[in-house]
C-alpha atoms as a PDB file:
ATOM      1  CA  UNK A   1      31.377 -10.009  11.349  1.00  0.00           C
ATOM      2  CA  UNK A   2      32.224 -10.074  15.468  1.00  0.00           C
ATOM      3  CA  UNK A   3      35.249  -8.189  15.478  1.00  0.00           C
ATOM      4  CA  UNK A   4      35.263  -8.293  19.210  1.00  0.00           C
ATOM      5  CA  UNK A   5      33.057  -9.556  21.999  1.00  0.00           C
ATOM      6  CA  UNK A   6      32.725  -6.439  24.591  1.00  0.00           C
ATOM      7  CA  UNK A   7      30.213  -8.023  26.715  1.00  0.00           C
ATOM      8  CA  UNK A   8      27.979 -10.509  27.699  1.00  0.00           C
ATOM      9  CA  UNK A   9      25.298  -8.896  25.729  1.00  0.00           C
ATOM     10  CA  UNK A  10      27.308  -5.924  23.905  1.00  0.00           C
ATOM     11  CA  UNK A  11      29.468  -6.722  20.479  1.00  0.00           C
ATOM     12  CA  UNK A  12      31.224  -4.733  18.145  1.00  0.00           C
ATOM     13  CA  UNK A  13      30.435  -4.412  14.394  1.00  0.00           C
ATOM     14  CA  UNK A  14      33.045  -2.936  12.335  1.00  0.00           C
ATOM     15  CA  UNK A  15      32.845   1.137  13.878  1.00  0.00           C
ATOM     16  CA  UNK A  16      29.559  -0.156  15.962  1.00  0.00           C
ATOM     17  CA  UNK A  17      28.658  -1.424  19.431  1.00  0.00           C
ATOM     18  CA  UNK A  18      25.252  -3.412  19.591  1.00  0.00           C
ATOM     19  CA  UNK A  19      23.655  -3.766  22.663  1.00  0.00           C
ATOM     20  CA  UNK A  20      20.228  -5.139  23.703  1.00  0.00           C
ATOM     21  CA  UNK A  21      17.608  -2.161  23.601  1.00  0.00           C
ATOM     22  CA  UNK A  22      17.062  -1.417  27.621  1.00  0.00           C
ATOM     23  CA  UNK A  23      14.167   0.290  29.121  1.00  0.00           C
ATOM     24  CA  UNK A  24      16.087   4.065  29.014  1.00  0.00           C
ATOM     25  CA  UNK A  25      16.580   3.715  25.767  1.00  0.00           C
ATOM     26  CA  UNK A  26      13.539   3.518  24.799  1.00  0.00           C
ATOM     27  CA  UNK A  27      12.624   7.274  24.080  1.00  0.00           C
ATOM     28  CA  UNK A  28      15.370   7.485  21.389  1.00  0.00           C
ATOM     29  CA  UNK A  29      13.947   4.001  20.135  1.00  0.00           C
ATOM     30  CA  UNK A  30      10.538   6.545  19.776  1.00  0.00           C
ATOM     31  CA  UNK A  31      12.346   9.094  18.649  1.00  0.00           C
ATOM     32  CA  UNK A  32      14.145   7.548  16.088  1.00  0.00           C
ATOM     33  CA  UNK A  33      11.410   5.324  14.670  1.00  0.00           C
ATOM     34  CA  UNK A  34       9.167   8.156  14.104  1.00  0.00           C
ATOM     35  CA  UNK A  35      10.936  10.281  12.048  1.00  0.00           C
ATOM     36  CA  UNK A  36       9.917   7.378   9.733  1.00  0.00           C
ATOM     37  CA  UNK A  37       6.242   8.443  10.657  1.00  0.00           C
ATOM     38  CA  UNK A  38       5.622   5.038  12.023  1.00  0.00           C
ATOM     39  CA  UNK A  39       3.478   5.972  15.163  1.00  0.00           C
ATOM     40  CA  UNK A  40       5.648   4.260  17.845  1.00  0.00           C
ATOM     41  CA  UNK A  41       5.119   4.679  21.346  1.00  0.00           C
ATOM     42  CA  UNK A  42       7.409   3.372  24.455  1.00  0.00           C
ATOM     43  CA  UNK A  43       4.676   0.863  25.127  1.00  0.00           C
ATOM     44  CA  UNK A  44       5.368  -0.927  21.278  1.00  0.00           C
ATOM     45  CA  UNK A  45       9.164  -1.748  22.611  1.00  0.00           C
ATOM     46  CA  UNK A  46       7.970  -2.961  26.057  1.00  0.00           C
ATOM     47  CA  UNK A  47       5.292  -5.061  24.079  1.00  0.00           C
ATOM     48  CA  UNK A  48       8.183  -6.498  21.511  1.00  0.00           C
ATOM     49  CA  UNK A  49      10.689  -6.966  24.890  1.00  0.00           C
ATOM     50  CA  UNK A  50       8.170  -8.895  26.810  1.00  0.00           C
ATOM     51  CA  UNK A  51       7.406 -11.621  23.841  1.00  0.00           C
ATOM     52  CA  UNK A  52      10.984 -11.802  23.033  1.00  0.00           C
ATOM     53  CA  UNK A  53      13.344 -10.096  26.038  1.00  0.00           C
ATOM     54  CA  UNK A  54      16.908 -10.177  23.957  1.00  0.00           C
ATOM     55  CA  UNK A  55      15.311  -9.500  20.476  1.00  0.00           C
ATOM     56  CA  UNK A  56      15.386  -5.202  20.586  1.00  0.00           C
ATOM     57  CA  UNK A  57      18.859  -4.008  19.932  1.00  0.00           C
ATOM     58  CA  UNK A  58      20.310  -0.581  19.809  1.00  0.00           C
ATOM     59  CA  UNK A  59      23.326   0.207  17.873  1.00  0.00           C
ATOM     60  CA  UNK A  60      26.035   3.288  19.197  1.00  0.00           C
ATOM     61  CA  UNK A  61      29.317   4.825  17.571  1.00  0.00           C
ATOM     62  CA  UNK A  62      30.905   5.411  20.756  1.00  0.00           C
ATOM     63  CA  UNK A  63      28.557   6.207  23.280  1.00  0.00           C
ATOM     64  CA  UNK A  64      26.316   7.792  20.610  1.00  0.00           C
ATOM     65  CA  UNK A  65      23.050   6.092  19.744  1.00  0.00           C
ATOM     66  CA  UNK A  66      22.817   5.549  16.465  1.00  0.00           C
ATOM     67  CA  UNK A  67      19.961   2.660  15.155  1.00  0.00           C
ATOM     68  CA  UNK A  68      17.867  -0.295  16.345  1.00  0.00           C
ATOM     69  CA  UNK A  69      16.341  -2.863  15.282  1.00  0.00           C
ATOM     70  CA  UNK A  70      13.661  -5.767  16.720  1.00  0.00           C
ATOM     71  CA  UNK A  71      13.426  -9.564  16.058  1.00  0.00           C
ATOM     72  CA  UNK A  72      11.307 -12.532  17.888  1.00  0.00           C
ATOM     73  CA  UNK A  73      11.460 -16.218  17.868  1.00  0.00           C
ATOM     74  CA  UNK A  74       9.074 -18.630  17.310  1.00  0.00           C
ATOM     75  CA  UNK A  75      10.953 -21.860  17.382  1.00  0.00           C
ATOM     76  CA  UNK A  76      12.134 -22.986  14.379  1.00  0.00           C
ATOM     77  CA  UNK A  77      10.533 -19.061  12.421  1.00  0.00           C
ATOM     78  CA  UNK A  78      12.100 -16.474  13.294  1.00  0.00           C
ATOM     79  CA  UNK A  79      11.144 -12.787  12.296  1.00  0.00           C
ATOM     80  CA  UNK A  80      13.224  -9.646  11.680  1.00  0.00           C
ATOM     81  CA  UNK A  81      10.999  -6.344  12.517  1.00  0.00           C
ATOM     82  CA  UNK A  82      12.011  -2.470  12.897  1.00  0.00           C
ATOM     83  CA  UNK A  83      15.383  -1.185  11.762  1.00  0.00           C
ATOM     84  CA  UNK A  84      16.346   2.496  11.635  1.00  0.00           C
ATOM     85  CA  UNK A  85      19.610   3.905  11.722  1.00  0.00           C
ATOM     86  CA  UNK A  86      20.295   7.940  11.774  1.00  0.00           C
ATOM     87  CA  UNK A  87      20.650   8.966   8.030  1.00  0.00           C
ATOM     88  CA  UNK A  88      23.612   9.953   8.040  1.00  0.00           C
ATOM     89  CA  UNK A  89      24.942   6.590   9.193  1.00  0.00           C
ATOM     90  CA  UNK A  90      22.598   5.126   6.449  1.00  0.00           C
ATOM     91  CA  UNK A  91      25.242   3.186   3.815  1.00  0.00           C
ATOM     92  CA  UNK A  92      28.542   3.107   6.745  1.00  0.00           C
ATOM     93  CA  UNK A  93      27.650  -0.666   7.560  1.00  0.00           C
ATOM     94  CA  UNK A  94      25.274   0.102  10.257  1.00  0.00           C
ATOM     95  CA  UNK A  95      21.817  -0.954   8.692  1.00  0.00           C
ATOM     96  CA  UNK A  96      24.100  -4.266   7.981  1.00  0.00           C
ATOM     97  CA  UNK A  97      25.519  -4.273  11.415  1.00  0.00           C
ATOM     98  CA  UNK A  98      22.424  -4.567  13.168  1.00  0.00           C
ATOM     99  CA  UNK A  99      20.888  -7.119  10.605  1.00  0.00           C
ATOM    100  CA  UNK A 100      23.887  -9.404  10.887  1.00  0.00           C
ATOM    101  CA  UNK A 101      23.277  -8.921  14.513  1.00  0.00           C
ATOM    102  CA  UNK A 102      20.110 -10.041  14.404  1.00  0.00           C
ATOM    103  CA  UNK A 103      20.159 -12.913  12.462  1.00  0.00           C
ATOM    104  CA  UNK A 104      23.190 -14.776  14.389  1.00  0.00           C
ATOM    105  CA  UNK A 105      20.793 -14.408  17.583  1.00  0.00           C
ATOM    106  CA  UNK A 106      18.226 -16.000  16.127  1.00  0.00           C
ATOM    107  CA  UNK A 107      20.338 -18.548  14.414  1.00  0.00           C
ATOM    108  CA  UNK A 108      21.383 -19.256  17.819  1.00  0.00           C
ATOM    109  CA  UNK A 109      17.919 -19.853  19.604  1.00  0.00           C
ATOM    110  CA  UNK A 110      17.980 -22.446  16.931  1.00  0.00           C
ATOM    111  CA  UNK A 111      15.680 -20.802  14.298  1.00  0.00           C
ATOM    112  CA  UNK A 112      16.244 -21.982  11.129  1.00  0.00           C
ATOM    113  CA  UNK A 113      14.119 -19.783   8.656  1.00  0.00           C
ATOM    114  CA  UNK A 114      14.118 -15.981   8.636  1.00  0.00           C
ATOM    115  CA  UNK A 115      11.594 -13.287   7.330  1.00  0.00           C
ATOM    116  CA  UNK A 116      10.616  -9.845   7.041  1.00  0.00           C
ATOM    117  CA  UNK A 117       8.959  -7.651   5.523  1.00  0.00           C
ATOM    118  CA  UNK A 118      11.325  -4.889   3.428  1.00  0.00           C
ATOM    119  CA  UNK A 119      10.320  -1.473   1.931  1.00  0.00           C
ATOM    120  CA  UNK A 120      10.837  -1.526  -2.088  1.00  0.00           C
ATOM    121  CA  UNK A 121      14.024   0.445  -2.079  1.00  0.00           C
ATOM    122  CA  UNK A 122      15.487  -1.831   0.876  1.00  0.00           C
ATOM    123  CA  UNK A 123      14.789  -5.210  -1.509  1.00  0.00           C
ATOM    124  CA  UNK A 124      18.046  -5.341  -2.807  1.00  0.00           C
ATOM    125  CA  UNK A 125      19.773  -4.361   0.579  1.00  0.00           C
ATOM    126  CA  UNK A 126      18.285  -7.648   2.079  1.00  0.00           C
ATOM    127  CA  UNK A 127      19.330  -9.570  -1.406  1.00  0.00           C
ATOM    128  CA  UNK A 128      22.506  -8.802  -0.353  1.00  0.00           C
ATOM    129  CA  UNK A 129      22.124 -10.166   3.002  1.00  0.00           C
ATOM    130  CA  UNK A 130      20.663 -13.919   1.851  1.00  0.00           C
ATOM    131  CA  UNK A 131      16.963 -12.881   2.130  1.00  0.00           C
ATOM    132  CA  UNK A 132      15.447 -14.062  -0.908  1.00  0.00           C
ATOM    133  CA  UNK A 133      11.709 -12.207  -2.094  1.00  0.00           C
ATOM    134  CA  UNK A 134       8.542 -14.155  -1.685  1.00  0.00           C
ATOM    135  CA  UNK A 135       5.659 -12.285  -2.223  1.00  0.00           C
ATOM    136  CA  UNK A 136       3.884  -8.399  -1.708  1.00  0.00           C
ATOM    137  CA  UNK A 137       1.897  -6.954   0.157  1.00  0.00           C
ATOM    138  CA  UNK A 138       0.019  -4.086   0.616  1.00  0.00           C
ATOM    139  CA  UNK A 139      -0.603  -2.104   3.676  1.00  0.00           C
ATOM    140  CA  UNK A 140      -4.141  -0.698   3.431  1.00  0.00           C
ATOM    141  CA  UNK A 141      -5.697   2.306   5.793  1.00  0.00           C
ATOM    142  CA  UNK A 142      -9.469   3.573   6.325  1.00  0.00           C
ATOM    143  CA  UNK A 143      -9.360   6.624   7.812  1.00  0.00           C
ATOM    144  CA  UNK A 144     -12.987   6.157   9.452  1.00  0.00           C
ATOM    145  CA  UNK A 145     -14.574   3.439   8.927  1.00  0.00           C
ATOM    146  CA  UNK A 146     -17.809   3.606   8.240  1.00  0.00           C
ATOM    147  CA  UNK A 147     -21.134   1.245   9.743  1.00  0.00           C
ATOM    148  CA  UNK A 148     -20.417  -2.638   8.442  1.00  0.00           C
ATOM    149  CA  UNK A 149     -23.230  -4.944   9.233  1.00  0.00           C
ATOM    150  CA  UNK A 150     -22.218  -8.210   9.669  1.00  0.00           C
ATOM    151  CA  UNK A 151     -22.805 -11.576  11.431  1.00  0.00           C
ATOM    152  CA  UNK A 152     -21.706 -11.852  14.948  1.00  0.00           C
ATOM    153  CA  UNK A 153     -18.777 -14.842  15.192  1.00  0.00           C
ATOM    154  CA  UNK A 154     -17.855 -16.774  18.038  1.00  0.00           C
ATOM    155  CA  UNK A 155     -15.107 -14.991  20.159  1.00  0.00           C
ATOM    156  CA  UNK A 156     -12.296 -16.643  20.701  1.00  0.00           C
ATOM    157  CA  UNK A 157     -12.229 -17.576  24.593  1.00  0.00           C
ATOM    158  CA  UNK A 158      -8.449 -19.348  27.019  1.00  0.00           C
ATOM    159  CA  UNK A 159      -9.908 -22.180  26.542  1.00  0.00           C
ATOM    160  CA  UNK A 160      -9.434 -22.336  22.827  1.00  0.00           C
ATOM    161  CA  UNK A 161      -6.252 -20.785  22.179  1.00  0.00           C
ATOM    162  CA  UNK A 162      -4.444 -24.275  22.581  1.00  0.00           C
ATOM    163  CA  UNK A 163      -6.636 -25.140  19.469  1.00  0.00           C
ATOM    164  CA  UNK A 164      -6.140 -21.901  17.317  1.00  0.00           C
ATOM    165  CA  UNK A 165      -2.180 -21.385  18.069  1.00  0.00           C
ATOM    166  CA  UNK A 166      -1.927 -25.546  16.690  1.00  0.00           C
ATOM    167  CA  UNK A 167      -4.324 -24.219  13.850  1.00  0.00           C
ATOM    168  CA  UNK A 168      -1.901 -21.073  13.322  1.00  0.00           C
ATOM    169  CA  UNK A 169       1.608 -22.767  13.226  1.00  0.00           C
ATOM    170  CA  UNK A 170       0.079 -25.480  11.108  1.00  0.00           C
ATOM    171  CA  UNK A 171      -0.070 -22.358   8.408  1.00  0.00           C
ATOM    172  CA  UNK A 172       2.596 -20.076   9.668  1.00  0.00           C
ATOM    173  CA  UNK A 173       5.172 -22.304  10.313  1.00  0.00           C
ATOM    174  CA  UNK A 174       5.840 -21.169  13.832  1.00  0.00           C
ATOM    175  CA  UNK A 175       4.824 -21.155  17.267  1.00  0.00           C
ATOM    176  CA  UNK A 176       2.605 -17.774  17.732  1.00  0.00           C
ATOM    177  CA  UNK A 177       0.743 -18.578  20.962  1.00  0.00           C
ATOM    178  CA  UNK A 178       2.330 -16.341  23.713  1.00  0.00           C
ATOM    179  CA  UNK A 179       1.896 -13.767  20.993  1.00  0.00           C
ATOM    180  CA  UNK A 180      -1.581 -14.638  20.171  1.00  0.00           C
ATOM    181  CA  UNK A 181      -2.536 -14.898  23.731  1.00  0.00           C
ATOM    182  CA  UNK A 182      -1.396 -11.407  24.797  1.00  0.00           C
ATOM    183  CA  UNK A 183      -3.793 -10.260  21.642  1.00  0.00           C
ATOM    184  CA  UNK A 184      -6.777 -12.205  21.942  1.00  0.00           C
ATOM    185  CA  UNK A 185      -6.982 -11.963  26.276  1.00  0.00           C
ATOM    186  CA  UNK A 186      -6.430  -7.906  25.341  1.00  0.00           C
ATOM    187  CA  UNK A 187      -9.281  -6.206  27.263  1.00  0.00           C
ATOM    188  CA  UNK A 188      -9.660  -4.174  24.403  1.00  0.00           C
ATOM    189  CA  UNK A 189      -9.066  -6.164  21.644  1.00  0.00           C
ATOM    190  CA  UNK A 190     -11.020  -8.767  19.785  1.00  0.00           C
ATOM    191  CA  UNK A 191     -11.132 -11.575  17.935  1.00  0.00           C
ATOM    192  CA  UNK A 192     -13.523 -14.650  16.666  1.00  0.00           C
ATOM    193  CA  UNK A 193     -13.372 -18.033  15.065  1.00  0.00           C
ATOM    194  CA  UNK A 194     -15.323 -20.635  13.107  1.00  0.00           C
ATOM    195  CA  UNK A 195     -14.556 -24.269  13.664  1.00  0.00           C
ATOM    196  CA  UNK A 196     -16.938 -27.148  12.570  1.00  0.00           C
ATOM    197  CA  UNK A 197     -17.341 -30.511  13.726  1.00  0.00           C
ATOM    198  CA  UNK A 198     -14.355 -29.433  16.345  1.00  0.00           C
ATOM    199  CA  UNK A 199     -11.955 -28.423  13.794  1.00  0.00           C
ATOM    200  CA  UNK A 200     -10.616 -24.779  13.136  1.00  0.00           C
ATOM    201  CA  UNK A 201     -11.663 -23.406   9.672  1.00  0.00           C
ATOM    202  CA  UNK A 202     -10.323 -19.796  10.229  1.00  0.00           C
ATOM    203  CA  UNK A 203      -9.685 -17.042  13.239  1.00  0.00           C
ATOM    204  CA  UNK A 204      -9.004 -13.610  13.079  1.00  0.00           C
ATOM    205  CA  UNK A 205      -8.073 -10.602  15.564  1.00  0.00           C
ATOM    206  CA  UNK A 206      -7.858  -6.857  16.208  1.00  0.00           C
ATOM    207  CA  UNK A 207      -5.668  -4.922  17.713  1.00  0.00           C
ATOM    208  CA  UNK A 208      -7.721  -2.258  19.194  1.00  0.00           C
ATOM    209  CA  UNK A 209      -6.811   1.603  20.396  1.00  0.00           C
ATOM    210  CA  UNK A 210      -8.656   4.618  21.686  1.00  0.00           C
ATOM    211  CA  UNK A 211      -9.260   5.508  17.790  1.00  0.00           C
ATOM    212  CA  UNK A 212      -7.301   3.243  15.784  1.00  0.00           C
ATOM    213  CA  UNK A 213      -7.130  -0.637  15.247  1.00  0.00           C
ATOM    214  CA  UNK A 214      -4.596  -3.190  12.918  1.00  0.00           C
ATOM    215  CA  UNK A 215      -6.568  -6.522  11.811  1.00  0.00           C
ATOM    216  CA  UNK A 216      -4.555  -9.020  12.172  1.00  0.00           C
ATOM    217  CA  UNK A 217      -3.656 -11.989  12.227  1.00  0.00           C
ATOM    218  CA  UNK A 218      -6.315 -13.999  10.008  1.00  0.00           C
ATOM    219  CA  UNK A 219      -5.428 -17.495   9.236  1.00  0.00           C
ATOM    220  CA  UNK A 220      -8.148 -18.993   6.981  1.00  0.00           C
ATOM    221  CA  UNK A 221      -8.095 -22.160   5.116  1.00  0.00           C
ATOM    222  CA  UNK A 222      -7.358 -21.835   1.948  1.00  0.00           C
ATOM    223  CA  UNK A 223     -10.450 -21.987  -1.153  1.00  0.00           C
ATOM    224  CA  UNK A 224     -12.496 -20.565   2.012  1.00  0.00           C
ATOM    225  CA  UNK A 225     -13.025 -16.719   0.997  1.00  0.00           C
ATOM    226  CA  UNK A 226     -16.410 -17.297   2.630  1.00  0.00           C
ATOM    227  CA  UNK A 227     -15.308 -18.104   5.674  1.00  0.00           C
ATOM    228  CA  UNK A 228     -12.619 -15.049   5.200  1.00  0.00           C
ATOM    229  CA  UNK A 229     -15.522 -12.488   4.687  1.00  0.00           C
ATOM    230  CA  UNK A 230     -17.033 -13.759   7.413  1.00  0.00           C
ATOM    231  CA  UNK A 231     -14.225 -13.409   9.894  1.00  0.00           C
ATOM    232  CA  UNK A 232     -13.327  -9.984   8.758  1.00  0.00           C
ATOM    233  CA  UNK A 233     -16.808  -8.057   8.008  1.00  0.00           C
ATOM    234  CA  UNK A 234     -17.750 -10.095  11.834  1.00  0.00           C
ATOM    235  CA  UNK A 235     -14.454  -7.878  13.279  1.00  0.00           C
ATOM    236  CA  UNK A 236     -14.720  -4.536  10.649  1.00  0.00           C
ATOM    237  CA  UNK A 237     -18.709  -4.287  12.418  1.00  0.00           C
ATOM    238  CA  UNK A 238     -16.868  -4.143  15.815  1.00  0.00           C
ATOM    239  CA  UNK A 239     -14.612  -0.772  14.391  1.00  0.00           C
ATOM    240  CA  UNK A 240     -16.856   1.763  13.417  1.00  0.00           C
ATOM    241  CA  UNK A 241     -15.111   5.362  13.343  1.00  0.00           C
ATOM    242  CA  UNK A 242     -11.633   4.226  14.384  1.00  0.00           C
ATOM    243  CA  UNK A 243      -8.890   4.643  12.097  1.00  0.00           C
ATOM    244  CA  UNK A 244      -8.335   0.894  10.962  1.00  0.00           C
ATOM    245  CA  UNK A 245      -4.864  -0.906   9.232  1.00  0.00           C
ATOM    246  CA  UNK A 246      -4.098  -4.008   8.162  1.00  0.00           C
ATOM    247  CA  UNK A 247      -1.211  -6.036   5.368  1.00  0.00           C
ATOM    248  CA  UNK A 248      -2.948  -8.030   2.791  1.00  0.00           C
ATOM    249  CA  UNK A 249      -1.352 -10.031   0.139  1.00  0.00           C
ATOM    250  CA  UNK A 250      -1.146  -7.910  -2.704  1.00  0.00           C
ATOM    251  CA  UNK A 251      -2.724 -10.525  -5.535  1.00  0.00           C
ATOM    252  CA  UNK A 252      -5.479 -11.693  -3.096  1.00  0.00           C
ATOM    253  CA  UNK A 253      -8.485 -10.602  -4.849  1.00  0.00           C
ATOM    254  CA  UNK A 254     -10.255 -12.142  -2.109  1.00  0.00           C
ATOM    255  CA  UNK A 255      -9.650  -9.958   0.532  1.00  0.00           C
ATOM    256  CA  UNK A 256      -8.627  -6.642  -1.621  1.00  0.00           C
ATOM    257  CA  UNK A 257     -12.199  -7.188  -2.673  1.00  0.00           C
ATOM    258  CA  UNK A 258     -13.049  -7.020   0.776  1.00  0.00           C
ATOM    259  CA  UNK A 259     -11.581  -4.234   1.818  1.00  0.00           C
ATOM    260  CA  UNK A 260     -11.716  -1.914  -0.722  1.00  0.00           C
ATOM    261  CA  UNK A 261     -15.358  -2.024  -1.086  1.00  0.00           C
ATOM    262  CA  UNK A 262     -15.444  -1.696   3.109  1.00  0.00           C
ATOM    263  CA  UNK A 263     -13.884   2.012   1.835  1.00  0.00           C
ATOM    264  CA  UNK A 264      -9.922   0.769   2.458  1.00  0.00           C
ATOM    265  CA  UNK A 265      -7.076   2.248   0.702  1.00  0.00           C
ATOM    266  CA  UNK A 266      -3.332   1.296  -0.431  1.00  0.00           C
ATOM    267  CA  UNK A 267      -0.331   3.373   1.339  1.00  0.00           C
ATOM    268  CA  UNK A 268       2.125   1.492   0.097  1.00  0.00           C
ATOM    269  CA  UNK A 269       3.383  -2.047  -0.303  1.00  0.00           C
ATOM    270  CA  UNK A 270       6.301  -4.468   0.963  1.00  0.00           C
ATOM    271  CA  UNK A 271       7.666  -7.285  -0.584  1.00  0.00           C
ATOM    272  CA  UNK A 272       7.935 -10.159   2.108  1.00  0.00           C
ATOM    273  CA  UNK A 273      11.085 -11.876   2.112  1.00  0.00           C
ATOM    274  CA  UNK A 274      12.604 -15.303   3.547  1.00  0.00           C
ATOM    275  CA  UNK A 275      16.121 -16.650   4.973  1.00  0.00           C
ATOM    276  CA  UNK A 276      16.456 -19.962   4.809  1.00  0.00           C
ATOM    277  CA  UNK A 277      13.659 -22.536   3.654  1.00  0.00           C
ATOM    278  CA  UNK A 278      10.154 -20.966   3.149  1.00  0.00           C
ATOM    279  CA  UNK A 279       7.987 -22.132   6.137  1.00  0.00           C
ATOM    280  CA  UNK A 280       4.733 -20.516   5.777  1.00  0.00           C
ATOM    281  CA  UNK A 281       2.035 -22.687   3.783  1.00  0.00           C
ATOM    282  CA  UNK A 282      -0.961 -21.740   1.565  1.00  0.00           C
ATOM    283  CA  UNK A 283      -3.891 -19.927   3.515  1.00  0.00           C
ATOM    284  CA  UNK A 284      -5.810 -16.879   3.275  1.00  0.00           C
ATOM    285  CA  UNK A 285      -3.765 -14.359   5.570  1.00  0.00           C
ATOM    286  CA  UNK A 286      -3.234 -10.799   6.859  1.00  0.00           C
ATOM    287  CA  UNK A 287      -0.803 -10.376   8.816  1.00  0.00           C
ATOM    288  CA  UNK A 288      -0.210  -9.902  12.614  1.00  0.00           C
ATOM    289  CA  UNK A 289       2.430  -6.617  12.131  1.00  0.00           C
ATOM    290  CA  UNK A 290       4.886  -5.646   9.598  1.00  0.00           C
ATOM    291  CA  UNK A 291       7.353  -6.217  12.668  1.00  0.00           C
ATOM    292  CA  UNK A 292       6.563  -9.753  13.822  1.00  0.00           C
ATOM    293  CA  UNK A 293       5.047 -11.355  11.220  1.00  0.00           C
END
């Protein structure tokens, strides 16, 4: 654990200093991250630092940067994202460092239930740490996707994101709504809804890029997979030709329906996992990033 406090925001694990993840940092945060092929530009960290300002930390032996690793709040849910570390610091403590690290700083912004997504081989690293498995799921890809016809939704507008972030953390379990404003009032992104009678029966959004986009977050109710389909094929019809992503629960045959006859494909799978209590109730979901939930 602490070992010794160097700062008011710097500590030292074991052989490690951790640090919160600054702006000049942020082109080894690039570097680093993509020699996991993850696609990570200087923009993702200044998105991650302006929803949650002390949740990107770097980790150094000496004055040598060595690993990071992200994390946001939302209340009572918190959510552990990226961590790297240099391979050959891999298995030193350092991975454990920075998770330790983590999870005491959300512990103290009073969250009380931690997840996270983990890579197969990392599953029993986490174990290890108190995270207990939940559930896969698969990340899916469609290289270009193709013409979808589909009905054209409502769009979600400011004045309804009071109603959809309520509708959201009464599924999730925590308080999305700075996140899902910054997503849905994206000029380039996009998003729709379909409520009835004034209540919210499912929303979904798209993170959109010069050619690619991530779907995600859907919340749906659940023993709706029409409504589902029609959130979905209503945002896949907006996407034609970009490179599109987006995390499914792997036994949904709902939405793996969905997708794989809209041309999708697997490239691998994660096993979500939880700290503490299990927030999240049942829905129909994809999720909003592998990093924050």
């Amino acid at each position: 654990m602490t070992t010794g406090l160097i700062a008011r925001d710097s500590y030292t694990y074991l052989m490690f200093e951790i640090k919160t993840l600054c702006e000049p940092d942020y082109g080894f945060a690039v570097e680093l991250a993509n020699t996991m092929n993850w696609h990570m530009a200087n923009e993702d960290f200044e998105f991650m630092a302006s929803l949650e300002p002390g949740g990107c930390f770097l980790l150094s032996d000496d004055t040598k940067p060595v690993g990071i690793a992200t994390c946001i709040s939302y209340d009572k849910l918190g959510w552990f994202g990226n961590l790297i570390v240099r391979e050959n610091y891999r298995k030193k403590g350092a991975g454990s460092a920075l998770v330790t690290h983590a999870v005491n700083y959300l512990h103290h912004k009073g969250v009380e239930t931690i997840g996270l997504y983990a890579y197969p081989h990392l599953v029993a690293f986490y174990s290890k740490l108190g995270f207990n498995p939940d559930i896969d799921f698969s990340v899916l890809h469609n290289q270009t996707l193709s013409t979808i016809t589909a009905k054209t939704l409502p769009k979600i507008t400011k004045s309804e994101l009071p109603a959809i972030a309520r509708f959201d953390r009464s599924f999730f379990g925590g308080n999305r709504k700075k996140l899902l404003q910054s997503i849905i009032l994206g000029p380039d992104n996009t998003s729709c809804h379909i409520s009835k009678d004034g209540q919210t029966l499912g929303y979904v959004t798209a993170t959109v890029y010069e050619k690619a986009a991530w779907i995600g977050p859907l919340i749906c109710q659940p023993q709706r997979p029409d409504i589902a389909a029609a959130l979905v094929n209503s945002v896949l019809s907006e996407l034609t030709t970009k490179q599109v992503y987006t995390v499914i629960p792997k036994k949904d045959p709902t939405l793996s329906e969905l997708f794989f006859r809209a041309g999708f494909s697997e490239d691998f799978f994660v096993t979500r996992m939880f700290l503490g209590q299990t927030s999240t109730k049942n829905c129909i979901y994809l999720t909003e990033s592998l990093e924050r939930g």
